[in-house]
Protein backbone atom coordinates (compact mmCIF):
# COMPACT_ATOMS: atom_id res chain seq x y z
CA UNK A 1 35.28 -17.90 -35.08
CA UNK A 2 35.69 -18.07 -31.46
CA UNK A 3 35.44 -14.22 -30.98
CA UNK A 4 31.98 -14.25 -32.93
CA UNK A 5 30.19 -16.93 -30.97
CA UNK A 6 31.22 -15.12 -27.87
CA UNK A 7 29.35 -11.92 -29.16
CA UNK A 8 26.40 -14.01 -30.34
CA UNK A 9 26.32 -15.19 -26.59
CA UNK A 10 26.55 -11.46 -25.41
CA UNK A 11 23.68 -11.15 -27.45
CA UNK A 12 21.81 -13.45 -26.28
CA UNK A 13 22.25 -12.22 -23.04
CA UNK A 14 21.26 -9.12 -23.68
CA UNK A 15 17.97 -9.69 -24.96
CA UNK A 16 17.12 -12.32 -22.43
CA UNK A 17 14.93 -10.55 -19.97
CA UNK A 18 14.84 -13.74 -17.24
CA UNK A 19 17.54 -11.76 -15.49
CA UNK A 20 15.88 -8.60 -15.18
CA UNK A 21 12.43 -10.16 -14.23
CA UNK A 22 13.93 -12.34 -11.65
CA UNK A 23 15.84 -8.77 -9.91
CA UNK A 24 12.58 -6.61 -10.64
CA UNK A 25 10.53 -9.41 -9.10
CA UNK A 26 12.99 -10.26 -6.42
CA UNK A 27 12.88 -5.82 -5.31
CA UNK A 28 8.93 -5.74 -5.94
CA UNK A 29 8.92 -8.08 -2.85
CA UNK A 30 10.81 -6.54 -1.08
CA UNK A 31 9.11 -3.02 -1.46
CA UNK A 32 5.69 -3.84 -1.40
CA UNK A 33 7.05 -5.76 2.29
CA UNK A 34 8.60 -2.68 3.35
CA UNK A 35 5.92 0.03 2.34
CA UNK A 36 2.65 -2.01 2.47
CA UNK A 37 3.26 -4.84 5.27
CA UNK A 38 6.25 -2.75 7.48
CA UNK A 39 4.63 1.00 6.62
CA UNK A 40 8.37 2.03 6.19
CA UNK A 41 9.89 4.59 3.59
CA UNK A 42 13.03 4.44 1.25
CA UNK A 43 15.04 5.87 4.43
CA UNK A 44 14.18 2.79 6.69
CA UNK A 45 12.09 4.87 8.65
CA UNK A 46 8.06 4.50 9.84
CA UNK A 47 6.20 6.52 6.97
CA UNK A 48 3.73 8.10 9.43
CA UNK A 49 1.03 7.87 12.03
CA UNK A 50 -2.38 8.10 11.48
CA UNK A 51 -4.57 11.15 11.78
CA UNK A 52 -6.66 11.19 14.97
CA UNK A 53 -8.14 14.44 14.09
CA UNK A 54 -11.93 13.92 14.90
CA UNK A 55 -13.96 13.44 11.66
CA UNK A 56 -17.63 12.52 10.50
CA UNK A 57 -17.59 9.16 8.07
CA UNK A 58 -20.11 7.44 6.10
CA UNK A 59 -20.79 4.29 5.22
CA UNK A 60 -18.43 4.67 1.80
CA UNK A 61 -15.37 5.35 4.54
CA UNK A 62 -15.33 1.99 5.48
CA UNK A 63 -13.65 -1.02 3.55
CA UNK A 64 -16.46 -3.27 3.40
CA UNK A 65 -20.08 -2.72 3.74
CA UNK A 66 -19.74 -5.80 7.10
CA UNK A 67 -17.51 -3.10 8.56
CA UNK A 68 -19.91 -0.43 8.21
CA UNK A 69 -22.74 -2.29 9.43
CA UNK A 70 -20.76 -3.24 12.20
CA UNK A 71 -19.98 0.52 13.20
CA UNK A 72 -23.21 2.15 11.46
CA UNK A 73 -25.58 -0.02 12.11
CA UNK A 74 -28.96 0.64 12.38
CA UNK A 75 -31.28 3.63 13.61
CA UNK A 76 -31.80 1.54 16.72
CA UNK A 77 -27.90 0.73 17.02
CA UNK A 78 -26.87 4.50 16.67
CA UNK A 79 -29.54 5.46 19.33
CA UNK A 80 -27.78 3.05 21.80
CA UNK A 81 -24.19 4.27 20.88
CA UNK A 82 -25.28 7.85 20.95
CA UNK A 83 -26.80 7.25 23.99
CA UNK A 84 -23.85 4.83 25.90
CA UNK A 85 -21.46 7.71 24.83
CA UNK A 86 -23.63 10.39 26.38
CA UNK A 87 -24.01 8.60 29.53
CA UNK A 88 -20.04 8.27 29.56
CA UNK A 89 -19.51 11.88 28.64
CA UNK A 90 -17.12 10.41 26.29
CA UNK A 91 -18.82 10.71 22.90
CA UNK A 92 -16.45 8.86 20.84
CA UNK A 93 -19.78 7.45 18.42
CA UNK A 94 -22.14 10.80 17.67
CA UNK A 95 -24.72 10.05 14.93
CA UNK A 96 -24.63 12.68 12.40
CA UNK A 97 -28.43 14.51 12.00
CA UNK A 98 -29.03 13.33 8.30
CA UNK A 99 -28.58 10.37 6.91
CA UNK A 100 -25.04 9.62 4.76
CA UNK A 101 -24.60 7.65 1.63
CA UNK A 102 -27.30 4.64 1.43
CA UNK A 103 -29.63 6.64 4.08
CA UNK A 104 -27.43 5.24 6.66
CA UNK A 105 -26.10 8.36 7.95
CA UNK A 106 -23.04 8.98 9.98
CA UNK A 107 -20.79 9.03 13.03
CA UNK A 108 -18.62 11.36 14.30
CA UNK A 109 -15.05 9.48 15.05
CA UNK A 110 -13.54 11.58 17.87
CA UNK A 111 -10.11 9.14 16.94
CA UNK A 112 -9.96 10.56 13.75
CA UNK A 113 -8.93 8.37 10.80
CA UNK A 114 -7.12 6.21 12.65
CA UNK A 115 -10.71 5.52 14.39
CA UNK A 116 -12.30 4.29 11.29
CA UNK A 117 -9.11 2.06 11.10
CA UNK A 118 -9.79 0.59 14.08
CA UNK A 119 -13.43 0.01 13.54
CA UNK A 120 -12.68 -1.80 10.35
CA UNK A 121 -9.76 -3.83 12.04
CA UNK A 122 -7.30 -2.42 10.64
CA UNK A 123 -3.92 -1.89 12.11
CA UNK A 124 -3.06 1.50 13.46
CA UNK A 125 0.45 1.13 15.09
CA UNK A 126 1.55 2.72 12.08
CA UNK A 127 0.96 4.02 8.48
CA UNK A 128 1.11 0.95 5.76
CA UNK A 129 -0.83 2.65 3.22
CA UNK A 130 -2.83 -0.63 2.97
CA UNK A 131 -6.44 -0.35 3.54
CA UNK A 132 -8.36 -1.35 0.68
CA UNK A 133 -4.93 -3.64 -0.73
CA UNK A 134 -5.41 -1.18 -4.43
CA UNK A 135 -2.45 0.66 -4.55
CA UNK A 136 -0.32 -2.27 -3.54
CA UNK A 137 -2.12 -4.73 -6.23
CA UNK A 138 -1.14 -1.73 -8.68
CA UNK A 139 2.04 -1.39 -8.02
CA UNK A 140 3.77 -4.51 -10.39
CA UNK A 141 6.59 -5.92 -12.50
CA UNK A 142 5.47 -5.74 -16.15
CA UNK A 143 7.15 -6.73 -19.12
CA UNK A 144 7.01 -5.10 -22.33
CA UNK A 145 8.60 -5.85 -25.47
CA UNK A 146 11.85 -6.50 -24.34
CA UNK A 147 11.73 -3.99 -21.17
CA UNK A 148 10.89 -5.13 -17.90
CA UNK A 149 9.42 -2.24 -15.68
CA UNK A 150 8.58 -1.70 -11.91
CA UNK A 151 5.53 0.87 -11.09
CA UNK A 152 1.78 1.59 -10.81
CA UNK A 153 -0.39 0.04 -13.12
CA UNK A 154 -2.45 3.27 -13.35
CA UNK A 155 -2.15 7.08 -13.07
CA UNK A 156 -4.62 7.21 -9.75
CA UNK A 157 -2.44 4.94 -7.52
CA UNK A 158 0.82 6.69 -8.80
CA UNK A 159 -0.53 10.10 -7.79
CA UNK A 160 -2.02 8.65 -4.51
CA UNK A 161 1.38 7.77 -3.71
CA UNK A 162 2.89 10.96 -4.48
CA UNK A 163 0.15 12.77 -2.15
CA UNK A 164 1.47 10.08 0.46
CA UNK A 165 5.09 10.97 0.05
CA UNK A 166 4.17 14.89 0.21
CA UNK A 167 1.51 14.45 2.60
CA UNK A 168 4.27 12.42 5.38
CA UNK A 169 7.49 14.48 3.53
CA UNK A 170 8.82 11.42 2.70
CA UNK A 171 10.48 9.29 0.57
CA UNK A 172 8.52 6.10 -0.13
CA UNK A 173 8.66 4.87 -3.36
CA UNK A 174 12.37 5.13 -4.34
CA UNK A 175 14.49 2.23 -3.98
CA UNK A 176 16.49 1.97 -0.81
CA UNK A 177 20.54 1.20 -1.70
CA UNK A 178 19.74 -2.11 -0.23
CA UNK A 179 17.05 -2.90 -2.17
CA UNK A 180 19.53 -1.51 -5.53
CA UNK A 181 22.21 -3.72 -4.17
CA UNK A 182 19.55 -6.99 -3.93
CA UNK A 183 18.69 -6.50 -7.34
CA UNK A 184 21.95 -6.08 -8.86
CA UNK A 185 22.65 -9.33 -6.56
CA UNK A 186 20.05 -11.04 -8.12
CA UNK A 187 20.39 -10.18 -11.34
CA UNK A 188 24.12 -11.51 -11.45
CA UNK A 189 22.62 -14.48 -9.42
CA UNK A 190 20.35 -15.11 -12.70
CA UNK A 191 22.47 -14.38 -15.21
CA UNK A 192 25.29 -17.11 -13.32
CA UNK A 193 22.28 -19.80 -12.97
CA UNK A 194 21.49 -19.48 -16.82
CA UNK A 195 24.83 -19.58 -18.40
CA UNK A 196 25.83 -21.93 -15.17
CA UNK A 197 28.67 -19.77 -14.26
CA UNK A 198 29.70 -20.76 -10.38
């Protein structure tokens, strides 16, 4: 009788998702930390810079519509920009001829991407693929039936990320072995606390 309590125990275990949750959770931290807070890929390396590549932007470019107003402005405000960057024969602000989305037209960001960044206060030290905070809210633990799972919530943000990884040529997503070897550590961790196994 012994033997077949100890398999309805292994049983038990094996349908109990706590440990898996707890070692999906535990890695989802520790991901989301290195790709969205540290910009680093699976390697343990910076994923990228940003472009500086001069660009025009509209008032949709920027993350809120305080951060556009703050750049954009109004007719008067790109005048004086225009203007200032003229007189310092560094035109870093150049108001595009016709108006952008919402009529409030555009600037041309000689700093590129990183630029609008900037303007928004953002970081730009390095790529973190964390502007708007979307793809990073996507990407979740989520249980179903008795799985537990670890991706994007939706198609868009998967893709995005798969641009990213082509985009920088590197690995991103992927687990790192150290973040393997935490959730293996954790999951043993769990499994030790429920059955209170020292």
């Amino acid at each position: 009788m012994a033997d077949f309590d100890r398999l309805i125990e292994i049983n038990k275990a094996a349908m109990n998702i706590q440990p898996n949750l707890a070692a999906f959770s535990t890695v989802l931290a520790n991901v989301s930390n290195r790709i969205f807070e540290q910009g680093r890929a699976t390697s343990g390396q910076q994923i990228g810079s940003y472009s500086t590549k001069p660009v025009y932007v509209g008032a949709s470019s920027f993350l809120t519509k305080g951060g556009a107003n703050r750049v954009l402005g109004s007719k008067q405000k790109r005048k004086r920009l225009y203007e200032a960057a003229e007189a310092a024969d560094k035109p870093g602000f150049i108001p595009k001829s016709s108006p952008g989305p919402g009529g409030k037209g555009a600037i041309y960001f000689t700093e590129g991407y990183k630029g609008i960044r900037q303007a928004d206060g953002r970081q730009t030290a390095y790529v973190d693929l964390n502007y708007e905070g979307k793809m990073a809210k996507a990407y979740v633990v989520e249980v179903r039936g008795n799985s537990v799972l670890l991706g994007f919530t939706n198609d868009l943000d998967a893709k995005k990320m798969r641009g990213n990884e082509k985009r920088f040529g590197k690995e991103i997503i992927p687990l790192s072995a150290d973040e393997i070897q935490l959730g293996v550590q954790t999951y043993a961790n769990e499994l030790r606390r429920i059955y209170g196994v020292d």
